[in-house]
PDB file of N, CA and C in Angstrom:
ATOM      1  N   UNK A   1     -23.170  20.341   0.292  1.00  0.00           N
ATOM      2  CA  UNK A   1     -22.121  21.297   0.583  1.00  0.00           C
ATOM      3  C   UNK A   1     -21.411  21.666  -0.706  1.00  0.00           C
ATOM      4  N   UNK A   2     -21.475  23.335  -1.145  1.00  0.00           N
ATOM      5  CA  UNK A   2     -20.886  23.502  -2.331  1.00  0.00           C
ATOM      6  C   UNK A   2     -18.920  23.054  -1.986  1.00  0.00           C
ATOM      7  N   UNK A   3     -18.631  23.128  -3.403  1.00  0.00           N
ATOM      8  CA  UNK A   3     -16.973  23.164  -2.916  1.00  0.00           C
ATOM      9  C   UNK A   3     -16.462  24.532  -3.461  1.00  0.00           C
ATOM     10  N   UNK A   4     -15.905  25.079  -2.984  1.00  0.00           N
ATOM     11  CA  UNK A   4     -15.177  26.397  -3.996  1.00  0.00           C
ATOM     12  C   UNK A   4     -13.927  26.309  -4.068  1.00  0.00           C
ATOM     13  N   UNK A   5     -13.628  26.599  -5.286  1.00  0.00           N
ATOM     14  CA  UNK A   5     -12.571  26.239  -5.830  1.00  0.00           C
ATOM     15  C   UNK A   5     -10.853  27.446  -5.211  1.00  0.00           C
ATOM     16  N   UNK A   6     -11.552  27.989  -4.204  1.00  0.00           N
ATOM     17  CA  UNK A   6     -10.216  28.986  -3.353  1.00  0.00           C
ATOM     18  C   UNK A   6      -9.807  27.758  -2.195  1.00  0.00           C
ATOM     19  N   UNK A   7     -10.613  27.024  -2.083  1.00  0.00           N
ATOM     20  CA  UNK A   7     -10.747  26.061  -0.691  1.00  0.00           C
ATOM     21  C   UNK A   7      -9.910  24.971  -0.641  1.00  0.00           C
ATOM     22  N   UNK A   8      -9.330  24.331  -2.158  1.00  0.00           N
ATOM     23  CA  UNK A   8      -8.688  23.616  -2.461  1.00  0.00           C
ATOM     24  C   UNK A   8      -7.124  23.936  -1.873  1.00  0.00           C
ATOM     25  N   UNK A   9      -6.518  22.731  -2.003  1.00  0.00           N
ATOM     26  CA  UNK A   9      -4.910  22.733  -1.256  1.00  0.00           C
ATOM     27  C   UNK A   9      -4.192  23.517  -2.176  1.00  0.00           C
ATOM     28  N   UNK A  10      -3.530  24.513  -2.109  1.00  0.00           N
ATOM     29  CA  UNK A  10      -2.819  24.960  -2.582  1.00  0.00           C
ATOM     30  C   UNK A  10      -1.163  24.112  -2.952  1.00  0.00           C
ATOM     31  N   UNK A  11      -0.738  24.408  -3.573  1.00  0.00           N
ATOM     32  CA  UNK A  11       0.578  23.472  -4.206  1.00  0.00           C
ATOM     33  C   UNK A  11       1.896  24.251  -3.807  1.00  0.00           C
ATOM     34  N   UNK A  12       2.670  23.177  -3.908  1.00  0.00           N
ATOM     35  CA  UNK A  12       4.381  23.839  -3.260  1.00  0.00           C
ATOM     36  C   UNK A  12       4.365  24.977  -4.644  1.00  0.00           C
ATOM     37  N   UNK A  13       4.809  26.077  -4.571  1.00  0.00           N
ATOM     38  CA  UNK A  13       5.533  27.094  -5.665  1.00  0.00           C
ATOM     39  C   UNK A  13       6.493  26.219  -6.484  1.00  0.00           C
ATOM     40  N   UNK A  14       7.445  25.426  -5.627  1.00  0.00           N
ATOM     41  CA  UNK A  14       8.445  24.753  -6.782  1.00  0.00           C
ATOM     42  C   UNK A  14       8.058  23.699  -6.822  1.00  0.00           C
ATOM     43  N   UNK A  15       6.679  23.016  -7.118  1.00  0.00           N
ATOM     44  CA  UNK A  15       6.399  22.054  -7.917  1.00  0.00           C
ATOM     45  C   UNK A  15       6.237  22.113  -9.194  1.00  0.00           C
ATOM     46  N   UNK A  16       6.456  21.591 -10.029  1.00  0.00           N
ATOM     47  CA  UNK A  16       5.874  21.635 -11.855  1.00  0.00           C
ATOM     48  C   UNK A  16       5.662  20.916 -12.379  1.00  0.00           C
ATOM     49  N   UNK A  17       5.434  20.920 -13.441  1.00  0.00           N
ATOM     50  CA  UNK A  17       4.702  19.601 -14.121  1.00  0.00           C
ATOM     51  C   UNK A  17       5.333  18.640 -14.824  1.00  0.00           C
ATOM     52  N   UNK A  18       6.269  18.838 -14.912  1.00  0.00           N
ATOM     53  CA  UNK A  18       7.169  17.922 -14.777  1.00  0.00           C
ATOM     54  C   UNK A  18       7.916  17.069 -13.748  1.00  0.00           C
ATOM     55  N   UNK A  19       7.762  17.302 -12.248  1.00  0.00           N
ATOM     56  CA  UNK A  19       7.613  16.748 -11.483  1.00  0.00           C
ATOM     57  C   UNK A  19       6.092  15.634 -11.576  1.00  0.00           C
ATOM     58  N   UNK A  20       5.244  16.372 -11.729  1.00  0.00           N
ATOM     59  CA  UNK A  20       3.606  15.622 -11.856  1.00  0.00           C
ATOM     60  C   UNK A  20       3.774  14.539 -12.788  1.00  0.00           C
ATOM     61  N   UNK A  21       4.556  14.583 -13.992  1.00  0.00           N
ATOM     62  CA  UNK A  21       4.518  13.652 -14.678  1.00  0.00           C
ATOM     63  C   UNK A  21       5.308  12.858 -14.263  1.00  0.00           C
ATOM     64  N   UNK A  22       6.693  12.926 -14.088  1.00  0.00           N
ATOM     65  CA  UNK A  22       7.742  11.959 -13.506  1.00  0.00           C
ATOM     66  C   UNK A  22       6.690  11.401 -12.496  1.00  0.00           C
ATOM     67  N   UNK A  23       6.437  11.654 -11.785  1.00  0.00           N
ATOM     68  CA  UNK A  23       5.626  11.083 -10.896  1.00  0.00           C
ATOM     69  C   UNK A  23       4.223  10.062 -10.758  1.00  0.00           C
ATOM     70  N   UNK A  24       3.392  10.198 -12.083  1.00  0.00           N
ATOM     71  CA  UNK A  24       3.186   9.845 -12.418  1.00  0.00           C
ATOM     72  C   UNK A  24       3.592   7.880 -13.447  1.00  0.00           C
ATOM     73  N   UNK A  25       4.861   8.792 -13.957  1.00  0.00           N
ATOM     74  CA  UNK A  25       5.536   7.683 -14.200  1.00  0.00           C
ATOM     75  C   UNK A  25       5.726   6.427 -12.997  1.00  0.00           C
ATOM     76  N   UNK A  26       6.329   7.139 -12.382  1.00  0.00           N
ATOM     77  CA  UNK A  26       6.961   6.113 -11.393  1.00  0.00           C
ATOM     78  C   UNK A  26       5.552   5.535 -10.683  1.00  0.00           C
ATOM     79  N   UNK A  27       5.378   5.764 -10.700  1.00  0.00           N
ATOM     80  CA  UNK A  27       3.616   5.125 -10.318  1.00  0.00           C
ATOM     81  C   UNK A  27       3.235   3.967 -10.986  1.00  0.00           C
ATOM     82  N   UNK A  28       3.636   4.128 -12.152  1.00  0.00           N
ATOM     83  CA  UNK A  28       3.152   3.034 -13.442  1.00  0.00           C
ATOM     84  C   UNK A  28       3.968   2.023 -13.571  1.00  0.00           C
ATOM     85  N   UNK A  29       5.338   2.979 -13.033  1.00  0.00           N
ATOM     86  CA  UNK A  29       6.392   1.730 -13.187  1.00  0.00           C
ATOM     87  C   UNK A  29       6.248   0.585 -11.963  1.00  0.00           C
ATOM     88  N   UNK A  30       5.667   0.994 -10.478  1.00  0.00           N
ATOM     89  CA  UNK A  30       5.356  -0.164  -9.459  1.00  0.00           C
ATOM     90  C   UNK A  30       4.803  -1.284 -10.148  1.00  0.00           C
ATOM     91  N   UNK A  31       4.268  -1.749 -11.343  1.00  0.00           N
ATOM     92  CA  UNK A  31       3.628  -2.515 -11.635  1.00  0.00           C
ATOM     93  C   UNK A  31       4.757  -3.436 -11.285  1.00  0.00           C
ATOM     94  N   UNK A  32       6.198  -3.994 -10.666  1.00  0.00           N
ATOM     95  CA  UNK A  32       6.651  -4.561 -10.869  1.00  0.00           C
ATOM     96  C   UNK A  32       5.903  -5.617  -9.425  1.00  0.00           C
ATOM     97  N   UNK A  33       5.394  -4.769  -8.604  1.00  0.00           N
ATOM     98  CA  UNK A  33       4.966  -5.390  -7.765  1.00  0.00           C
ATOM     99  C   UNK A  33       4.001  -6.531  -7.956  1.00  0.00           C
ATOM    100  N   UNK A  34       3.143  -6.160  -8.827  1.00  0.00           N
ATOM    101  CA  UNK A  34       2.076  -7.144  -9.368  1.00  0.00           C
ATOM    102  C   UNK A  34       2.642  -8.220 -10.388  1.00  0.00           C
ATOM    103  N   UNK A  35       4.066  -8.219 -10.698  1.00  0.00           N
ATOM    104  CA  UNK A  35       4.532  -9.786 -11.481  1.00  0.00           C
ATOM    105  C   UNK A  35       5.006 -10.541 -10.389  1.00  0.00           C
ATOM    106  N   UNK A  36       4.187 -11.608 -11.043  1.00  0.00           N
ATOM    107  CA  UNK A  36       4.532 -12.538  -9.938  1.00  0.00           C
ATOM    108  C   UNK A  36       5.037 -13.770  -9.964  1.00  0.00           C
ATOM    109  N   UNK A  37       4.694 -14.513 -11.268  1.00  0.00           N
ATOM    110  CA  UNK A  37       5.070 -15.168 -12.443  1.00  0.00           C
ATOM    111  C   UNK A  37       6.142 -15.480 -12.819  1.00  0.00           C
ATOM    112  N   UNK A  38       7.221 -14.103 -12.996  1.00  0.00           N
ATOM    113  CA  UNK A  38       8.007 -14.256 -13.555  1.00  0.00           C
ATOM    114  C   UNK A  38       9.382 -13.363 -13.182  1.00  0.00           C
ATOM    115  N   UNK A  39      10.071 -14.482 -12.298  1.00  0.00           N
ATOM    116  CA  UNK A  39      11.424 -13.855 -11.631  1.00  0.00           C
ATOM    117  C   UNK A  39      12.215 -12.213 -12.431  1.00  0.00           C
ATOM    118  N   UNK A  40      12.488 -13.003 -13.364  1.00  0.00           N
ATOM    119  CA  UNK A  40      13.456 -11.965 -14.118  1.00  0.00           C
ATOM    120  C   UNK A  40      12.865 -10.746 -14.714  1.00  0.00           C
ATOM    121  N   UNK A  41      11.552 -10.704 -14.958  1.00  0.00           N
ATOM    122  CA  UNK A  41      11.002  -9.558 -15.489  1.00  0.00           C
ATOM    123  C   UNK A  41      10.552  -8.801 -14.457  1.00  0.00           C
ATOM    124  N   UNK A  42      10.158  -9.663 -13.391  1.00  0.00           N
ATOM    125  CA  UNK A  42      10.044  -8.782 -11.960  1.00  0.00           C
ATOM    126  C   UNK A  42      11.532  -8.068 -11.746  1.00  0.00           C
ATOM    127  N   UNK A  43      12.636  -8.369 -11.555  1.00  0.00           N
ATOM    128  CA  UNK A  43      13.670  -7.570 -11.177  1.00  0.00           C
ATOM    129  C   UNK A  43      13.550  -6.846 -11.749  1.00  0.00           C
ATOM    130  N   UNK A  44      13.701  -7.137 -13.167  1.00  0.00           N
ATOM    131  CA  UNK A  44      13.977  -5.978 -14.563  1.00  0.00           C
ATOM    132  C   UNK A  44      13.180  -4.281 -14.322  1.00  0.00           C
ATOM    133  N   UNK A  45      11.983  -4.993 -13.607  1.00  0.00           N
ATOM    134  CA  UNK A  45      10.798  -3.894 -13.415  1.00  0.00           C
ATOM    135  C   UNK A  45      11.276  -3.258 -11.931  1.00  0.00           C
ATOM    136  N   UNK A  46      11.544  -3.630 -11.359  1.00  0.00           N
ATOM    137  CA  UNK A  46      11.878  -3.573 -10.067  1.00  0.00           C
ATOM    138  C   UNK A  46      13.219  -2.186  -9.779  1.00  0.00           C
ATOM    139  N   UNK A  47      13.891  -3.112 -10.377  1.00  0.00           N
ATOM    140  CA  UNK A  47      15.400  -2.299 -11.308  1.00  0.00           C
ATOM    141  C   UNK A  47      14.904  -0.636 -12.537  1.00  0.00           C
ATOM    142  N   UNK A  48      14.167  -0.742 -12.651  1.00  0.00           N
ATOM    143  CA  UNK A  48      13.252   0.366 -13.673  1.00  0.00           C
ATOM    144  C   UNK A  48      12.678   1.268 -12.081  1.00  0.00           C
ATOM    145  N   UNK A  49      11.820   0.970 -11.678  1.00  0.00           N
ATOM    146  CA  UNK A  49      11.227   1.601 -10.649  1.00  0.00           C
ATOM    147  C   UNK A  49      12.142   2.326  -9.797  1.00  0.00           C
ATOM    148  N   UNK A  50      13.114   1.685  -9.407  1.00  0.00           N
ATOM    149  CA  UNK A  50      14.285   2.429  -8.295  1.00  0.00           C
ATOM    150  C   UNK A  50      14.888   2.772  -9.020  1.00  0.00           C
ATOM    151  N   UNK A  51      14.947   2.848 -10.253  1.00  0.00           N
ATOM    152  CA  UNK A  51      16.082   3.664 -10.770  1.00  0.00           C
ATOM    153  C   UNK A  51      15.255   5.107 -11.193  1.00  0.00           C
ATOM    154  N   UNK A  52      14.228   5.172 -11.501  1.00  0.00           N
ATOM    155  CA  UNK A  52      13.115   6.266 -11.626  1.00  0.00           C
ATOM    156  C   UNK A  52      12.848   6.940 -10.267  1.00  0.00           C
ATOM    157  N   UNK A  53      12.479   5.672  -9.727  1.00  0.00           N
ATOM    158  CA  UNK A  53      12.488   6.925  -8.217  1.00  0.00           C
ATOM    159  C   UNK A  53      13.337   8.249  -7.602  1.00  0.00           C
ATOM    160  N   UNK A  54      15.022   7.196  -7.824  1.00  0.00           N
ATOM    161  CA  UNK A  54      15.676   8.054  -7.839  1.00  0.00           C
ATOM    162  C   UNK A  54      16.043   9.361  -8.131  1.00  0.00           C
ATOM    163  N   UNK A  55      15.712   8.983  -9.396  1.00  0.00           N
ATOM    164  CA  UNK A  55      15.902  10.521 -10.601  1.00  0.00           C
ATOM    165  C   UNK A  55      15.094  11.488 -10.156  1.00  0.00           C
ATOM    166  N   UNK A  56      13.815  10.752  -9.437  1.00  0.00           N
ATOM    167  CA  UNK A  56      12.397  11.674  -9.343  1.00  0.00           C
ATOM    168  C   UNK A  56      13.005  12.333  -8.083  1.00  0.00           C
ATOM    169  N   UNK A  57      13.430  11.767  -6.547  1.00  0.00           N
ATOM    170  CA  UNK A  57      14.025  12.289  -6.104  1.00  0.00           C
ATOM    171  C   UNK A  57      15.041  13.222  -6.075  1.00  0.00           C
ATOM    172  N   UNK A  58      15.942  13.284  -6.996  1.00  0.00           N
ATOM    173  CA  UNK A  58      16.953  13.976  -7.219  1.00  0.00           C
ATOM    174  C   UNK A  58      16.145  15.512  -7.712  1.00  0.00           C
ATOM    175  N   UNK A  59      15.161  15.095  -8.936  1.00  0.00           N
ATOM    176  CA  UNK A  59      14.272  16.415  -9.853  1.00  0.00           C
ATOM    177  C   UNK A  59      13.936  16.925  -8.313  1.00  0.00           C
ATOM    178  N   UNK A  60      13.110  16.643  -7.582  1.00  0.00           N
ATOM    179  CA  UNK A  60      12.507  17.395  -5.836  1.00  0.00           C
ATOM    180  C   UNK A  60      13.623  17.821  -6.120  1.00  0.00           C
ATOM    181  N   UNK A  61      14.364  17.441  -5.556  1.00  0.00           N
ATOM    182  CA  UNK A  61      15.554  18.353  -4.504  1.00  0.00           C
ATOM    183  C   UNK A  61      15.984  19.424  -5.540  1.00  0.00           C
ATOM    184  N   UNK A  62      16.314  19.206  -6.765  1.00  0.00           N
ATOM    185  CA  UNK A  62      17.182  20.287  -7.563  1.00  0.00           C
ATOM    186  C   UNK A  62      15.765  21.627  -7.311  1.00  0.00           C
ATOM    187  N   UNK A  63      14.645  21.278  -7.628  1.00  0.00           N
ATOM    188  CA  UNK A  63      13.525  22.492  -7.655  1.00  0.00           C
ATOM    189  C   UNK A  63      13.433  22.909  -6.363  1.00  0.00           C
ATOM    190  N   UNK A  64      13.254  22.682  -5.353  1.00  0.00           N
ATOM    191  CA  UNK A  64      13.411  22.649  -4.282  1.00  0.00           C
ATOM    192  C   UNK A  64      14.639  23.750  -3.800  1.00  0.00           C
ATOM    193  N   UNK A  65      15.496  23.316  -4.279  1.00  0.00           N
ATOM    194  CA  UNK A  65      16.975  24.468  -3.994  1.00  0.00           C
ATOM    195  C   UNK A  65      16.504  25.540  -4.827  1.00  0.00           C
ATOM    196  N   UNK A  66      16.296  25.268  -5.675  1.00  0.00           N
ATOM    197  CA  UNK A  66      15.894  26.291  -7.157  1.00  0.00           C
ATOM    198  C   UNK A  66      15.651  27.350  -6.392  1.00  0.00           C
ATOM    199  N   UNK A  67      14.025  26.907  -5.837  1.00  0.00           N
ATOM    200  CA  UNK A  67      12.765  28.212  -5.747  1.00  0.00           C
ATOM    201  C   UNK A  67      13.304  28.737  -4.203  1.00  0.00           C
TER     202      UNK A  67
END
């Protein structure tokens, strides 16, 4: 089965790529999930992640009103 490339999901208008990357980020930052070892660097990471999420949330909503 070919794929053509009109067939693909089309994207929100007020997404950008800077959303993609933040997003990205915060992706990388879950690694806090995988320490396991070590109490305090787990929070630390933990504390990094929700505080990124946030922001990432906040970036949605401001583009979001934007467009």
């Amino acid at each position: 089965m070919e794929h053509n490339k009109d067939n693909r999901h089309k994207s929100d208008p007020w997404w950008t790529e800077e959303l993609t990357l933040m997003r990205k980020i915060i992706n990388a930052l879950r690694i806090y999930q995988r320490t396991t070892n070590y109490n305090g660097l787990r929070e630390k990471r933990k504390n990094q992640y929700h505080d990124g999420k946030l922001q990432n949330q906040a970036a949605i909503k401001r583009e979001k009103f934007k467009s």
